[in-house]
PDB file of N, CA and C in Angstrom:
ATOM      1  N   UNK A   1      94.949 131.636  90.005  1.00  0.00           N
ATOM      2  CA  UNK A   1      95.215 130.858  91.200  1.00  0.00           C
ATOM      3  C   UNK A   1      96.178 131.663  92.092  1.00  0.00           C
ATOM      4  N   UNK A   2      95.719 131.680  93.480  1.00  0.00           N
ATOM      5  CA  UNK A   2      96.829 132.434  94.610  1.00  0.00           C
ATOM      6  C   UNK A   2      98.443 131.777  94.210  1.00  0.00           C
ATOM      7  N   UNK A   3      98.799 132.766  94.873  1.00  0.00           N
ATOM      8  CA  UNK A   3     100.373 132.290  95.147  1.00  0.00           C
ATOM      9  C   UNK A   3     100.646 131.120  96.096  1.00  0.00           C
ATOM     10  N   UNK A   4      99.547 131.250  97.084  1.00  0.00           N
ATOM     11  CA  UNK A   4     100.032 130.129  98.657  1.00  0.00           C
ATOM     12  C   UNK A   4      99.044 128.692  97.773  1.00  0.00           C
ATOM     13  N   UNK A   5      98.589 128.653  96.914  1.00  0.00           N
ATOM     14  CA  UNK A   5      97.841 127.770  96.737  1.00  0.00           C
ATOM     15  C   UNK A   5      98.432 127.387  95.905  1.00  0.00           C
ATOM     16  N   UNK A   6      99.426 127.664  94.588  1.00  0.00           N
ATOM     17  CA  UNK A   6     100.079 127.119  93.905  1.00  0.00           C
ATOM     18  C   UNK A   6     101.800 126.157  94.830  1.00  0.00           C
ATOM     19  N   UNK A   7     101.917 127.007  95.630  1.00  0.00           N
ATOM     20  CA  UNK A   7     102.987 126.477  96.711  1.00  0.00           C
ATOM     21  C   UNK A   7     102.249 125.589  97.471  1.00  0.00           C
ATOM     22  N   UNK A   8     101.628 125.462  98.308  1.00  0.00           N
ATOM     23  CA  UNK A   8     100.627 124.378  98.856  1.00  0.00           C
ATOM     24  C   UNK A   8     100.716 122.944  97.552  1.00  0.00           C
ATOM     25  N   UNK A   9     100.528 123.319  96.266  1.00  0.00           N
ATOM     26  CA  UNK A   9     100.651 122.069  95.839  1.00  0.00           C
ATOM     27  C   UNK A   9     101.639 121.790  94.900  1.00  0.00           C
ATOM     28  N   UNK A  10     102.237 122.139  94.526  1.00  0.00           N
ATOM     29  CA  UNK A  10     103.926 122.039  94.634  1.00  0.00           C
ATOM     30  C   UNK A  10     104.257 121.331  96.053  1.00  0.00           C
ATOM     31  N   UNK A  11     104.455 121.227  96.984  1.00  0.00           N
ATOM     32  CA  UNK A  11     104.564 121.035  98.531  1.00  0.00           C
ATOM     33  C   UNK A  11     104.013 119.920  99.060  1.00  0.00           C
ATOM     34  N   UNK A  12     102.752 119.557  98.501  1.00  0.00           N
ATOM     35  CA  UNK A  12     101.994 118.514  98.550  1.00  0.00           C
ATOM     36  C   UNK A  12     102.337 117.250  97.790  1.00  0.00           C
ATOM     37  N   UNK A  13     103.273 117.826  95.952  1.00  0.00           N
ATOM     38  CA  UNK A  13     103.368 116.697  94.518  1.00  0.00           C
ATOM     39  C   UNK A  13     104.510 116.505  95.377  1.00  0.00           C
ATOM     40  N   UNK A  14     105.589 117.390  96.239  1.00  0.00           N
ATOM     41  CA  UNK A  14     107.074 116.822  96.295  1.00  0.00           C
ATOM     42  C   UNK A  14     107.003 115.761  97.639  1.00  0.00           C
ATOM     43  N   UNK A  15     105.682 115.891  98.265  1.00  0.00           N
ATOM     44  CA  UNK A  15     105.872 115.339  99.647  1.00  0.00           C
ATOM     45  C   UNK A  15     105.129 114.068  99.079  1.00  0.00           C
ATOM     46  N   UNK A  16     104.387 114.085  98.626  1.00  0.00           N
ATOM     47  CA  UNK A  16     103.850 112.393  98.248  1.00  0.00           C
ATOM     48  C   UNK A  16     105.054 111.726  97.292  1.00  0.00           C
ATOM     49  N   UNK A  17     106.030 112.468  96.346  1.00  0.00           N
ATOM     50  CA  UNK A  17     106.789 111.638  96.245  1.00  0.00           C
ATOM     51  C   UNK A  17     107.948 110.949  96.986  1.00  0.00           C
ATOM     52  N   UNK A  18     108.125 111.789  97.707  1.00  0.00           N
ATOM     53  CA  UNK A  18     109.109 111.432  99.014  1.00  0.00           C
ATOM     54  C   UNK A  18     108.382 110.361  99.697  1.00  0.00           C
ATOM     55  N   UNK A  19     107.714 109.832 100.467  1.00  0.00           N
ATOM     56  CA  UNK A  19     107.238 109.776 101.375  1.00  0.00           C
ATOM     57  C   UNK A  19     105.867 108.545 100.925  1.00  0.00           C
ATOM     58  N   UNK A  20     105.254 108.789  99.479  1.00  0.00           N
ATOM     59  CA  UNK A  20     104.848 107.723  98.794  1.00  0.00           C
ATOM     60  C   UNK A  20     103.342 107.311  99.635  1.00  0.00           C
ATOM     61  N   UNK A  21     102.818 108.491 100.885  1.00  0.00           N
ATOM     62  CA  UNK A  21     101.469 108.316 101.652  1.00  0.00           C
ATOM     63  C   UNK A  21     100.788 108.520 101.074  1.00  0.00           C
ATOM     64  N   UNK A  22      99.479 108.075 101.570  1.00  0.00           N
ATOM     65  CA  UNK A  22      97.772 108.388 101.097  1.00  0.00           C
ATOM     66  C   UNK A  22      97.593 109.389 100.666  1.00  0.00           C
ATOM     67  N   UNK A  23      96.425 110.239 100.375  1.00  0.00           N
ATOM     68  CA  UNK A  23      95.968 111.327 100.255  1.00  0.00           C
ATOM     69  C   UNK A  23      95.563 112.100 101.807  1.00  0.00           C
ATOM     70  N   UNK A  24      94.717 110.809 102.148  1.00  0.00           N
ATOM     71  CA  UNK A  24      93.860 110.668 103.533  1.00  0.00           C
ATOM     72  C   UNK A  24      95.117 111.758 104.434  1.00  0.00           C
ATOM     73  N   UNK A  25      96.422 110.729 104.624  1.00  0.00           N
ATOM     74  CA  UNK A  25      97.750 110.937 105.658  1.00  0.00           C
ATOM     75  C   UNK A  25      98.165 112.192 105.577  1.00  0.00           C
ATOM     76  N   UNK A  26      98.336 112.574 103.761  1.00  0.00           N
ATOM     77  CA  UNK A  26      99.027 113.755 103.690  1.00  0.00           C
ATOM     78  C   UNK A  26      98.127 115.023 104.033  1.00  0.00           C
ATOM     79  N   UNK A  27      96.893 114.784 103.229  1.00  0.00           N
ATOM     80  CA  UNK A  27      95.831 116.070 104.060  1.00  0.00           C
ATOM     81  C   UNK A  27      95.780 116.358 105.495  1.00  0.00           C
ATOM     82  N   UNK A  28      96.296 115.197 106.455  1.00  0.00           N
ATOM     83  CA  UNK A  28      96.100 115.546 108.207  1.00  0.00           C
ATOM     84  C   UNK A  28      97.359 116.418 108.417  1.00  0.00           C
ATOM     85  N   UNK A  29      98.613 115.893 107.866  1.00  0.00           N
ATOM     86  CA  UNK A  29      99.960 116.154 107.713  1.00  0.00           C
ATOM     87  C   UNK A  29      99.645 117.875 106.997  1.00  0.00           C
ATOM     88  N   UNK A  30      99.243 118.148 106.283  1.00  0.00           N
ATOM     89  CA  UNK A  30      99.201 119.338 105.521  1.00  0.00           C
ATOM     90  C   UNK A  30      98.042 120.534 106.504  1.00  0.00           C
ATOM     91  N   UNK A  31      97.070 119.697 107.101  1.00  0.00           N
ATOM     92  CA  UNK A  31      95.819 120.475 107.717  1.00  0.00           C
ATOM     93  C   UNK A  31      95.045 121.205 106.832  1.00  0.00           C
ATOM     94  N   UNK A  32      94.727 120.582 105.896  1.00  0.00           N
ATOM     95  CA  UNK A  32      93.826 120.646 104.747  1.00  0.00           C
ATOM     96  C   UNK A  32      92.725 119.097 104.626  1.00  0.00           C
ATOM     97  N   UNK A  33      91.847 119.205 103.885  1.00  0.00           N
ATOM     98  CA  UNK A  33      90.810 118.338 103.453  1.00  0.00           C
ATOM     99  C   UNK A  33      91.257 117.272 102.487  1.00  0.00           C
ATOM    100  N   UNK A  34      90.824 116.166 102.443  1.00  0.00           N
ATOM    101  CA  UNK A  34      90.842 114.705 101.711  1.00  0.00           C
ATOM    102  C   UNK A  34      91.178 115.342  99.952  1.00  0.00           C
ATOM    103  N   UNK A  35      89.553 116.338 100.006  1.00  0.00           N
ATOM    104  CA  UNK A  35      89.068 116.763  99.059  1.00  0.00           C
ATOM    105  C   UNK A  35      90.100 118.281  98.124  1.00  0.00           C
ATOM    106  N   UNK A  36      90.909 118.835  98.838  1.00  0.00           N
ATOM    107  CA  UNK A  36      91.816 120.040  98.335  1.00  0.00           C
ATOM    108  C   UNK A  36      92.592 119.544  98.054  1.00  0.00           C
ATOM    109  N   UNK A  37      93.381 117.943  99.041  1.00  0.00           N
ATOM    110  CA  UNK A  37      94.792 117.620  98.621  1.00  0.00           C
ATOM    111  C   UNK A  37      94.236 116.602  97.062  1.00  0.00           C
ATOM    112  N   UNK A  38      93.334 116.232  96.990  1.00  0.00           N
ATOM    113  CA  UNK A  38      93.164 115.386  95.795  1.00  0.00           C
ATOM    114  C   UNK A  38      93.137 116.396  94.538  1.00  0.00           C
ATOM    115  N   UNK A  39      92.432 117.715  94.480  1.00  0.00           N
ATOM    116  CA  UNK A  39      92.142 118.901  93.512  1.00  0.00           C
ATOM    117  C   UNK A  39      93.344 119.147  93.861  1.00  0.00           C
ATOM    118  N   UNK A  40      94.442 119.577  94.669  1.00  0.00           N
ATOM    119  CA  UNK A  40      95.783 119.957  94.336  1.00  0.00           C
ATOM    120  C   UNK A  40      96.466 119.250  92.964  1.00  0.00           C
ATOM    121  N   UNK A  41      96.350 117.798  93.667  1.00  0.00           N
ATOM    122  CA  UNK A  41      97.067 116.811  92.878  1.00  0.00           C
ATOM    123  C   UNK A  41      96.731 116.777  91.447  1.00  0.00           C
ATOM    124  N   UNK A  42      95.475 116.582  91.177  1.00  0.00           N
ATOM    125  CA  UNK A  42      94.941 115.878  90.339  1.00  0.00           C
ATOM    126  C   UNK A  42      94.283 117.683  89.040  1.00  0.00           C
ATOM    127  N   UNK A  43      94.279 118.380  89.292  1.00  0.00           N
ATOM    128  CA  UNK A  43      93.410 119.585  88.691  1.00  0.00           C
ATOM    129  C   UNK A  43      94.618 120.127  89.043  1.00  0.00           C
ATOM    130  N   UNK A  44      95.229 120.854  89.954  1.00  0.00           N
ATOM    131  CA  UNK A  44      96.105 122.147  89.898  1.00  0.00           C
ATOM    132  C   UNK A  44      97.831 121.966  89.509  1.00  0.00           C
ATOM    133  N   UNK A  45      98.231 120.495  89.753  1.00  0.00           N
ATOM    134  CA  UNK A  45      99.235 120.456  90.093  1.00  0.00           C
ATOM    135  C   UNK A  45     100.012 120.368  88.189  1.00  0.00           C
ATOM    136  N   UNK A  46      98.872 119.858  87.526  1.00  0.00           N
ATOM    137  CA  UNK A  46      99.293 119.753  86.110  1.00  0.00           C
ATOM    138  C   UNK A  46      98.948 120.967  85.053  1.00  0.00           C
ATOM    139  N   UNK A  47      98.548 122.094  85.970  1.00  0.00           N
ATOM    140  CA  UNK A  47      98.870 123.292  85.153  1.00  0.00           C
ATOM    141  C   UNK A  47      99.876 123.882  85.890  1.00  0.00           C
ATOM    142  N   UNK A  48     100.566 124.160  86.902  1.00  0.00           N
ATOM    143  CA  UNK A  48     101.579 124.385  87.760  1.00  0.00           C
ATOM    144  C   UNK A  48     102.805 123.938  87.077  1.00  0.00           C
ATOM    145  N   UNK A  49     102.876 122.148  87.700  1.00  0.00           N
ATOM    146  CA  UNK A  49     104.210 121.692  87.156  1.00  0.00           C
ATOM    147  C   UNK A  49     103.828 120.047  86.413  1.00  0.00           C
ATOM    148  N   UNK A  50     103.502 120.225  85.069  1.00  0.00           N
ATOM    149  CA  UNK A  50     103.490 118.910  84.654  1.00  0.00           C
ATOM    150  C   UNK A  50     104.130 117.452  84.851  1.00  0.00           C
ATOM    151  N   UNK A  51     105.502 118.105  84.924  1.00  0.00           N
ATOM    152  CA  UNK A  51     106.368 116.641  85.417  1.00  0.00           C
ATOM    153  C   UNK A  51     106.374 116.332  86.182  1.00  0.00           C
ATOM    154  N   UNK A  52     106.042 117.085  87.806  1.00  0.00           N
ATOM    155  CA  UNK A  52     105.818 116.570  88.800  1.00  0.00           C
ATOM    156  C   UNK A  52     104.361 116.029  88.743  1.00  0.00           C
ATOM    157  N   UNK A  53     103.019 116.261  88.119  1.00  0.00           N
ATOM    158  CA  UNK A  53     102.094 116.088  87.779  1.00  0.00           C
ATOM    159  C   UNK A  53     101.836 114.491  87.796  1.00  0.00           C
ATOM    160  N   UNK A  54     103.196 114.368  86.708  1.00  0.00           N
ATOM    161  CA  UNK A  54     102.963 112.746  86.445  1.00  0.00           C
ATOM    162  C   UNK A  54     103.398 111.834  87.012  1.00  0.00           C
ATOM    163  N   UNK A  55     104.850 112.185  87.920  1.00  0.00           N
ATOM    164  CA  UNK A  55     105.131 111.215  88.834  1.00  0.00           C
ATOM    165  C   UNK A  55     103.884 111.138  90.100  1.00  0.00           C
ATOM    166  N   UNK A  56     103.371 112.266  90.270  1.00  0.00           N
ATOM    167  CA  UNK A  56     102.072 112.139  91.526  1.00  0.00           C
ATOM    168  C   UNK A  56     100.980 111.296  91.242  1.00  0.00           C
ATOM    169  N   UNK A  57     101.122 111.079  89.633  1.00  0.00           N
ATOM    170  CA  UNK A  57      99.788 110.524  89.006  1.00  0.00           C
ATOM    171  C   UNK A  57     100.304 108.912  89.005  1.00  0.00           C
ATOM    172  N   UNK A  58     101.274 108.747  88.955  1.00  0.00           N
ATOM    173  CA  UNK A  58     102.096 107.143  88.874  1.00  0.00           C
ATOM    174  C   UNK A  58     101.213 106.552  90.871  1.00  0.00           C
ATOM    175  N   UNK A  59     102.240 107.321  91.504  1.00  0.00           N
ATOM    176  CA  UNK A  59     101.701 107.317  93.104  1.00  0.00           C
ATOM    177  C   UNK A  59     100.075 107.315  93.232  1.00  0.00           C
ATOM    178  N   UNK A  60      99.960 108.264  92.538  1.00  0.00           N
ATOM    179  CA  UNK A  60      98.125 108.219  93.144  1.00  0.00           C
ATOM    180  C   UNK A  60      97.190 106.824  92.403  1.00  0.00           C
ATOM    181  N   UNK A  61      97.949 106.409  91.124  1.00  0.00           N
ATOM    182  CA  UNK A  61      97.139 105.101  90.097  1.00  0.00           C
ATOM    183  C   UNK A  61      97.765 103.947  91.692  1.00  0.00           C
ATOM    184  N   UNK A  62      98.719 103.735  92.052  1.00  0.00           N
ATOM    185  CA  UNK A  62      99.068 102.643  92.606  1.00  0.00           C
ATOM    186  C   UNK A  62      98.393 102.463  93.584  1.00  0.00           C
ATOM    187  N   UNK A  63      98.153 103.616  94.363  1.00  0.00           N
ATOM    188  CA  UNK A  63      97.062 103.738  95.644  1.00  0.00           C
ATOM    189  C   UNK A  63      95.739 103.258  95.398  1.00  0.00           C
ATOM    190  N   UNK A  64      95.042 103.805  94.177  1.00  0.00           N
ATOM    191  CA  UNK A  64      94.038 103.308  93.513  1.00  0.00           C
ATOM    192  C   UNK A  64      94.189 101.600  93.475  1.00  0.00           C
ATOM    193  N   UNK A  65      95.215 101.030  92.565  1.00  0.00           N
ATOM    194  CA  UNK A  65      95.056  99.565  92.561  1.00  0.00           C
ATOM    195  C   UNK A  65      94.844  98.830  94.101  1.00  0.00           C
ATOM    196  N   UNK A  66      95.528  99.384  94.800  1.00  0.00           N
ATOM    197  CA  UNK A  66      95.496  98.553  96.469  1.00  0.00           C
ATOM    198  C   UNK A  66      94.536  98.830  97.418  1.00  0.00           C
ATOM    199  N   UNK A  67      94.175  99.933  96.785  1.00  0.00           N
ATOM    200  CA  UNK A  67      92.932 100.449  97.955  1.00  0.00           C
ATOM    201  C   UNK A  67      91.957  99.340  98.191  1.00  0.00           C
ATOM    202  N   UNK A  68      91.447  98.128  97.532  1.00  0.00           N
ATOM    203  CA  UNK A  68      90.556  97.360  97.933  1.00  0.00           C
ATOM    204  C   UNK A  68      91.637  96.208  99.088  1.00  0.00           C
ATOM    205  N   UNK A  69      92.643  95.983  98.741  1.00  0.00           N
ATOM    206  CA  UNK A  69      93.715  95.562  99.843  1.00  0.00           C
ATOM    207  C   UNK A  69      94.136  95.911 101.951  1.00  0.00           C
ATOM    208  N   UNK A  70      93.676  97.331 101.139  1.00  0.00           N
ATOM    209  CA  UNK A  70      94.318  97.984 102.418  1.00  0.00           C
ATOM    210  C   UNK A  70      92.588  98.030 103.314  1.00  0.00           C
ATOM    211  N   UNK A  71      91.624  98.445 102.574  1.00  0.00           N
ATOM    212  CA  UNK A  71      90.179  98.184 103.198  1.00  0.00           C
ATOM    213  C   UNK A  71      89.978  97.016 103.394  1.00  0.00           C
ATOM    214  N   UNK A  72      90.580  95.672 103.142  1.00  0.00           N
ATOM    215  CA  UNK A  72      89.937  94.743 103.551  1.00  0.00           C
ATOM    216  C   UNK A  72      90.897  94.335 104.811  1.00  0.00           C
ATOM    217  N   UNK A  73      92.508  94.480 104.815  1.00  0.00           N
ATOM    218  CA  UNK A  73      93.007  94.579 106.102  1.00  0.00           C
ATOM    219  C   UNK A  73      92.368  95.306 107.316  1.00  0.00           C
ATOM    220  N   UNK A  74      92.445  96.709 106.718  1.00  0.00           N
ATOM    221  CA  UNK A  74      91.674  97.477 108.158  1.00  0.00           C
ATOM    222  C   UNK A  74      90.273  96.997 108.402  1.00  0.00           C
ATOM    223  N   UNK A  75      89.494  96.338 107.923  1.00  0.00           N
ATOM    224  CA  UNK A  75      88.282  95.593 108.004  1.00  0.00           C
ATOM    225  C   UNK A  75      88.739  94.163 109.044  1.00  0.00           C
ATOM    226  N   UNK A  76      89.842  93.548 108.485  1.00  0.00           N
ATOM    227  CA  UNK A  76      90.469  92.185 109.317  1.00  0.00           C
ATOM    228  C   UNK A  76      90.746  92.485 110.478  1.00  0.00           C
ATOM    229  N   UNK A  77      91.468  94.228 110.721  1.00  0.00           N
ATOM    230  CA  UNK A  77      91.804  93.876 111.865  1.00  0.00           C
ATOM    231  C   UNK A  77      91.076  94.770 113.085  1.00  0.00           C
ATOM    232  N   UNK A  78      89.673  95.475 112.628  1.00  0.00           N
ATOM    233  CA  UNK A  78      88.596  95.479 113.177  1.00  0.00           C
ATOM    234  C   UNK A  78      88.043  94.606 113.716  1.00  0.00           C
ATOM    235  N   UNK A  79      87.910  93.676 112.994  1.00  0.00           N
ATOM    236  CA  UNK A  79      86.835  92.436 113.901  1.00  0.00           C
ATOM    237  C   UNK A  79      87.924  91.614 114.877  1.00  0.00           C
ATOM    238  N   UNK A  80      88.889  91.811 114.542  1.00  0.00           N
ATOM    239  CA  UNK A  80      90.030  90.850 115.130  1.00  0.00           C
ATOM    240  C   UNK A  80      90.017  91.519 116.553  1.00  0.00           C
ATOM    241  N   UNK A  81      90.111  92.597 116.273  1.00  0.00           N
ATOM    242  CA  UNK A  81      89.832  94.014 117.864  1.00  0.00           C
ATOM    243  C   UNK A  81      89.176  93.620 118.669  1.00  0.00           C
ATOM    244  N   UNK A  82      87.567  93.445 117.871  1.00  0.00           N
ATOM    245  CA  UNK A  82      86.636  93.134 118.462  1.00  0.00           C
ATOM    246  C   UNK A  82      86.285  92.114 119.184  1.00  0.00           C
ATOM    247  N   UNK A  83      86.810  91.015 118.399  1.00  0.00           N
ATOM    248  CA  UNK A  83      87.093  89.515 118.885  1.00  0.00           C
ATOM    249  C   UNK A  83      87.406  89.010 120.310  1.00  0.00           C
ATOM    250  N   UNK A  84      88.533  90.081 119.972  1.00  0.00           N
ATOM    251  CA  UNK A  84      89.456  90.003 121.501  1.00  0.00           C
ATOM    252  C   UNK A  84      88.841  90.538 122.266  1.00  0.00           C
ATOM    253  N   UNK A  85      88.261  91.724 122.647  1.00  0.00           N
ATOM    254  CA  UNK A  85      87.541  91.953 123.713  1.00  0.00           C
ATOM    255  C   UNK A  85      86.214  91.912 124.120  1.00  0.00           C
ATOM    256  N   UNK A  86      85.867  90.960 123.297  1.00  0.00           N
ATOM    257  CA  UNK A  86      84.523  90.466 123.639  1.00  0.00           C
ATOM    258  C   UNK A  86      84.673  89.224 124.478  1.00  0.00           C
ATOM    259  N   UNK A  87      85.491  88.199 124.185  1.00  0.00           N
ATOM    260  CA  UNK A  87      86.050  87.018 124.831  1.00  0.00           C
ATOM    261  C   UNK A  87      86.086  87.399 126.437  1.00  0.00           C
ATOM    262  N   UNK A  88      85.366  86.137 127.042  1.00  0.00           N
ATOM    263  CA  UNK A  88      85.491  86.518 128.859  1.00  0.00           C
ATOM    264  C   UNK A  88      86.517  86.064 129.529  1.00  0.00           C
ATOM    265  N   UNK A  89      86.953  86.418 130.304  1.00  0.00           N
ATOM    266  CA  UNK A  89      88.175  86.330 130.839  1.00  0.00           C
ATOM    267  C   UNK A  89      88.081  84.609 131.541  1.00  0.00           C
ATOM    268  N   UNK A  90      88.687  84.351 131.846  1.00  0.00           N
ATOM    269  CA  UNK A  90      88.434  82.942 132.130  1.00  0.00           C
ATOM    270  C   UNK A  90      89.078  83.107 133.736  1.00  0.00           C
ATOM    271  N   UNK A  91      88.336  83.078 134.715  1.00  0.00           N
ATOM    272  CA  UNK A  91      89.061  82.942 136.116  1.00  0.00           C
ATOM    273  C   UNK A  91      89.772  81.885 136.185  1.00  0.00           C
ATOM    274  N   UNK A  92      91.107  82.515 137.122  1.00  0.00           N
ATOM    275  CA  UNK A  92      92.478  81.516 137.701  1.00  0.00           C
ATOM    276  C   UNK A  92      91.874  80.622 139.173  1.00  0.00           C
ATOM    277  N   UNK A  93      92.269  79.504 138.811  1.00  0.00           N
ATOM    278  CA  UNK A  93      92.142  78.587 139.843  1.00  0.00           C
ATOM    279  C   UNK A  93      92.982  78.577 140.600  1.00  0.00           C
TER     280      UNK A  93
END
């Protein structure tokens, strides 16, 4: 494994614990893919540095439990969007 790629996720385990974001957030934040910051985490980061390994793995299980939570909000407040600007304006008398 490169040198910038073992630092990349080192960089990645210390910033999701700080900070406690998505995968999604931290890959835009990093300018990398959904898909590298998850193989950082999850494949590279526990031959690198195990102990940080497992606190990332605590963070990434919790994300897992809520993820049907957080999709059904951003789903609520889609239609709620929509709602609103579909409604016609009602002329002032």
């Amino acid at each position: 494994m490169h040198d910038y790629i073992k630092e990349r996720t080192i960089r990645i385990g210390e910033h999701i614990i700080e900070t406690k974001k998505t995968v999604r957030v931290i890959a835009k934040e990093f300018g990398v893919s959904k898909s590298t910051v998850h193989k950082d985490l999850t494949e590279r980061l526990p031959e690198v540095n195990p102990e940080l390994a497992k606190e990332v793995k605590k963070i990434l299980d919790h994300h897992k439990e809520i993820r049907h939570l957080r999709g059904g909000e951003a789903t609520r407040r889609k239609y709620k969007t929509q709602l609103i600007e579909e409604q016609p304006v009602q002329p002032q008398l």
